[in-house]
Protein backbone atom coordinates (compact mmCIF):
# COMPACT_ATOMS: atom_id res chain seq x y z
CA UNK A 1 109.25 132.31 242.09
CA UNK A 2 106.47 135.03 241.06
CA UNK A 3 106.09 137.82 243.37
CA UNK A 4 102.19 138.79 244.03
CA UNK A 5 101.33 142.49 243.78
CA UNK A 6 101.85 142.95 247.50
CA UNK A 7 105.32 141.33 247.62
CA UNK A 8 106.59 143.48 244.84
CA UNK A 9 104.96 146.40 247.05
CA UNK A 10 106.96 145.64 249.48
CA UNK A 11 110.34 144.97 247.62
CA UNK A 12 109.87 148.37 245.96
CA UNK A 13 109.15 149.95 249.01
CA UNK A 14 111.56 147.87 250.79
CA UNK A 15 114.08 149.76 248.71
CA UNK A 16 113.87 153.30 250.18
CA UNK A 17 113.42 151.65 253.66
CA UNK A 18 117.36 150.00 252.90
CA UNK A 19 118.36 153.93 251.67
CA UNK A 20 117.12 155.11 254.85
CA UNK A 21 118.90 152.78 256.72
CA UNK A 22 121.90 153.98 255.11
CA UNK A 23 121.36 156.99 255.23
CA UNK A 24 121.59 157.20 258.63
CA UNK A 25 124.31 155.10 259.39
CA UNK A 26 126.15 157.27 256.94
CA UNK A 27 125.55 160.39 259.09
CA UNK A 28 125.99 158.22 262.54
CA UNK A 29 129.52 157.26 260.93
CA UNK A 30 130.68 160.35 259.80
CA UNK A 31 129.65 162.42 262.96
CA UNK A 32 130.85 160.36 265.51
CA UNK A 33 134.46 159.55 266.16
CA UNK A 34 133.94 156.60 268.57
CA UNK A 35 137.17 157.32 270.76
CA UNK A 36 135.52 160.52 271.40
CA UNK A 37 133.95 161.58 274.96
CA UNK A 38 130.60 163.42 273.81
CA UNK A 39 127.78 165.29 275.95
CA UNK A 40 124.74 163.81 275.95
CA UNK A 41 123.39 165.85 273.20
CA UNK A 42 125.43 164.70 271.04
CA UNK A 43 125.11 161.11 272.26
CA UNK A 44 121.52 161.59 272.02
CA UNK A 45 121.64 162.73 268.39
CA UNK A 46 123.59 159.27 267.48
CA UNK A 47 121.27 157.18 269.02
CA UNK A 48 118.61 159.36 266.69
CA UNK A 49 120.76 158.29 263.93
CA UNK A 50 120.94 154.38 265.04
CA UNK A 51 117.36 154.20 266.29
CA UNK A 52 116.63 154.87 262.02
CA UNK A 53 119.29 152.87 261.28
CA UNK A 54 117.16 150.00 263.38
CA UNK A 55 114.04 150.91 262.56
CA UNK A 56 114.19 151.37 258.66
CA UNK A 57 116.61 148.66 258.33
CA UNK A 58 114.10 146.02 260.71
CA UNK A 59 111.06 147.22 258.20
CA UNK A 60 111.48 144.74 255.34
CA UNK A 61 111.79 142.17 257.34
CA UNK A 62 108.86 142.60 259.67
CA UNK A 63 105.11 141.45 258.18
CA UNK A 64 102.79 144.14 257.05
CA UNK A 65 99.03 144.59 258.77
CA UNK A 66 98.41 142.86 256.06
CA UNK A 67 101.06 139.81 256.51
CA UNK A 68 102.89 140.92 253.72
CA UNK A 69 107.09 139.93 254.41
CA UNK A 70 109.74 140.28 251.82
CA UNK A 71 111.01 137.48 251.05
CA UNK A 72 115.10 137.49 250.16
CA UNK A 73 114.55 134.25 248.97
CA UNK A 74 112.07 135.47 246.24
CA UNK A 75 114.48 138.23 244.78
CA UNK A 76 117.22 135.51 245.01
CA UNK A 77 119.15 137.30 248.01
CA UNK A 78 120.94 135.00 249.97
CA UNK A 79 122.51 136.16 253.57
CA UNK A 80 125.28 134.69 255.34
CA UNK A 81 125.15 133.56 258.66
CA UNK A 82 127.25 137.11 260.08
CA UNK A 83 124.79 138.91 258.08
CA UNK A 84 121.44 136.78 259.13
CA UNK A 85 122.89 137.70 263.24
CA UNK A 86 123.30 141.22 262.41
CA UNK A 87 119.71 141.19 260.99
CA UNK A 88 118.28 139.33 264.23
CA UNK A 89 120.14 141.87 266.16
CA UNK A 90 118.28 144.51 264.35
CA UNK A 91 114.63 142.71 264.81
CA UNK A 92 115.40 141.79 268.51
CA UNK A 93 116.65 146.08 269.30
CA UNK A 94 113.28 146.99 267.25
CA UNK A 95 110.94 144.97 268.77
CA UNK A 96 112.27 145.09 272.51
CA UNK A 97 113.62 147.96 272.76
CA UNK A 98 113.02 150.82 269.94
CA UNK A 99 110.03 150.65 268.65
CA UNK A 100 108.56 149.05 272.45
CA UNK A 101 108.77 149.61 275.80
CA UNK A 102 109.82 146.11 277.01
CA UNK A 103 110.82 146.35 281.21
CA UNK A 104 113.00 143.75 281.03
CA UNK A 105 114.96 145.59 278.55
CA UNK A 106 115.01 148.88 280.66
CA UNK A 107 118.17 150.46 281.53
CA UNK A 108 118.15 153.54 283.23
CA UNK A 109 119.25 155.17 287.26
CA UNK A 110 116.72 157.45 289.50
CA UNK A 111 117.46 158.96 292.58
CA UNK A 112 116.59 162.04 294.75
CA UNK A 113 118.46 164.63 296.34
CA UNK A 114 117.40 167.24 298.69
CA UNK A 115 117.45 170.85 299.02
CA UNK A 116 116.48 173.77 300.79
CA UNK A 117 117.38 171.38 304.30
CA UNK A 118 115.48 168.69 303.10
CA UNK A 119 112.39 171.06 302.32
CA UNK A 120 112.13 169.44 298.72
CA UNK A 121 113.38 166.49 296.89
CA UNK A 122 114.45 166.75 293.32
CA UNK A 123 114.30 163.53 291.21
CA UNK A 124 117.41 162.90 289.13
CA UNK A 125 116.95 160.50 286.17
CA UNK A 126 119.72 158.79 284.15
CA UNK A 127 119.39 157.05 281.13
CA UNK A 128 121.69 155.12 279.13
CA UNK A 129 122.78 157.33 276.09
CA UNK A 130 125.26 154.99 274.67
CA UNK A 131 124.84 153.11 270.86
CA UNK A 132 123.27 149.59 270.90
CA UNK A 133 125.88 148.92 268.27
CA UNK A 134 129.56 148.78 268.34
CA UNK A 135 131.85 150.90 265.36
CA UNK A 136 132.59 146.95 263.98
CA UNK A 137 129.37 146.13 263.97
CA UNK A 138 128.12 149.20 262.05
CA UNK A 139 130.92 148.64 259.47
CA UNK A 140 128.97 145.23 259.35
CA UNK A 141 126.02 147.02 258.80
CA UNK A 142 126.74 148.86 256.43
CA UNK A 143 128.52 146.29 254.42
CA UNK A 144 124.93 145.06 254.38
CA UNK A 145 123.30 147.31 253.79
CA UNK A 146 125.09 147.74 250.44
CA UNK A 147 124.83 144.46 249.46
CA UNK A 148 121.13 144.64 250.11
CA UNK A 149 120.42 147.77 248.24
CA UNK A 150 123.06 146.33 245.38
CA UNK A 151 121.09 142.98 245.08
CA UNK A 152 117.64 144.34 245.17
CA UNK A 153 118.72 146.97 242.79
CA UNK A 154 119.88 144.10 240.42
CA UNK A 155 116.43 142.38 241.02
CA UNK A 156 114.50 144.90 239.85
CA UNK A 157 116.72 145.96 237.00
CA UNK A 158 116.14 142.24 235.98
CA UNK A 159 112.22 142.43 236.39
CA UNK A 160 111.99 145.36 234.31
CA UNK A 161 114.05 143.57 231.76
CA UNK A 162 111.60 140.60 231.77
CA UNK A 163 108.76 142.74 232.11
CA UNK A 164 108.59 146.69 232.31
CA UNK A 165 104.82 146.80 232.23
CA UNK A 166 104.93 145.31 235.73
CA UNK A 167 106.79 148.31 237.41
CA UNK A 168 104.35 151.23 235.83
CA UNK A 169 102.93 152.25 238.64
CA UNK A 170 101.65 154.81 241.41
CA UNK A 171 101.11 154.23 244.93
CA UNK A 172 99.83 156.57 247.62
CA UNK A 173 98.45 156.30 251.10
CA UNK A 174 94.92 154.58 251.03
CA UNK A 175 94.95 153.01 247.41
CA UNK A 176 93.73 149.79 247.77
CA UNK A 177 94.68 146.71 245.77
CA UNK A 178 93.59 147.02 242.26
CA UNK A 179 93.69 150.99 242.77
CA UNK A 180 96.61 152.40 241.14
CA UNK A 181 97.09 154.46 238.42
CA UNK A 182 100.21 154.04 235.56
CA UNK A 183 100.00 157.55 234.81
CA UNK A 184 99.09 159.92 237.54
């Protein structure tokens, strides 16, 4: 299958979103010991890590403003059925719950208490600090995740094989279609 400009766009870009991903599942893995009781700093600085994690990994498979999707199928990636779940998992924690404010998907405790003899009340809010994601399931991840960077990797090594012209490029914010320049 050809790739239009925008598609190859996106699988190039698509490539640094994956590195993110890993990225920060690397540092979520090797900063938290999940047997561990943490303060909610700490806690908070995971969920930094996973909320990335979601968010970069959820990115290539999202459409563009412009309806742009990569599509696996077109660089000849194939996921299994584990993997496809983990990746709906992803899309479902983005969408509802990362990257939007859904109520339903709220999770959180307020209450008041009062000092002074009642003269004030103070709110106290709680909010759930935990990981969306279980250690197994981030081991799953980032089995993924190196598969995906490994077979997109070997897609574009084969592409430039095939055709080297077609990767001389340079992209930066605002360049329209038609507007970039091989040797900036």
């Amino acid at each position: 299958m050809k790739l239009s400009e925008r598609q190859l766009t996106r699988a190039i870009y698509s490539t640094w979103d994956i590195q993110q991903a890993l990225s920060a599942l690397t540092f979520l893995l090797e900063g938290c010991d999940f047997d561990a009781k943490y303060n909610n700093v700490d806690l908070r600085r995971f969920r930094c890590y996973e909320t990335t994690l979601i968010i970069s990994l959820a990115r290539p498979f999202e459409s563009t403003r412009n309806g742009t999707t990569l599509g696996l199928k077109a660089l000849g990636i194939k996921l299994n059925t584990d993997e496809n779940k983990l990746i709906d998992k992803v899309l479902h924690l983005r969408r509802k719950i990362i990257a939007h404010s859904d109520e339903e998907q709220m999770h959180f405790r307020s209450s008041t208490f009062s000092v002074l003899d009642g003269e004030f009340n103070i709110p106290h809010l709680q909010f759930n600090e935990g990981l969306h994601f279980e250690e197994p399931e981030l081991r799953q991840l980032e089995q993924l995740l190196l598969k995906l960077k490994h077979d997109m990797a070997t897609f574009l090594f084969q592409l430039a094989q095939k055709n080297p012209g077609i990767l001389e490029a340079y992209k930066e914010p605002g360049m329209q279609k038609g507007n970039s320049s091989k040797n900036a």
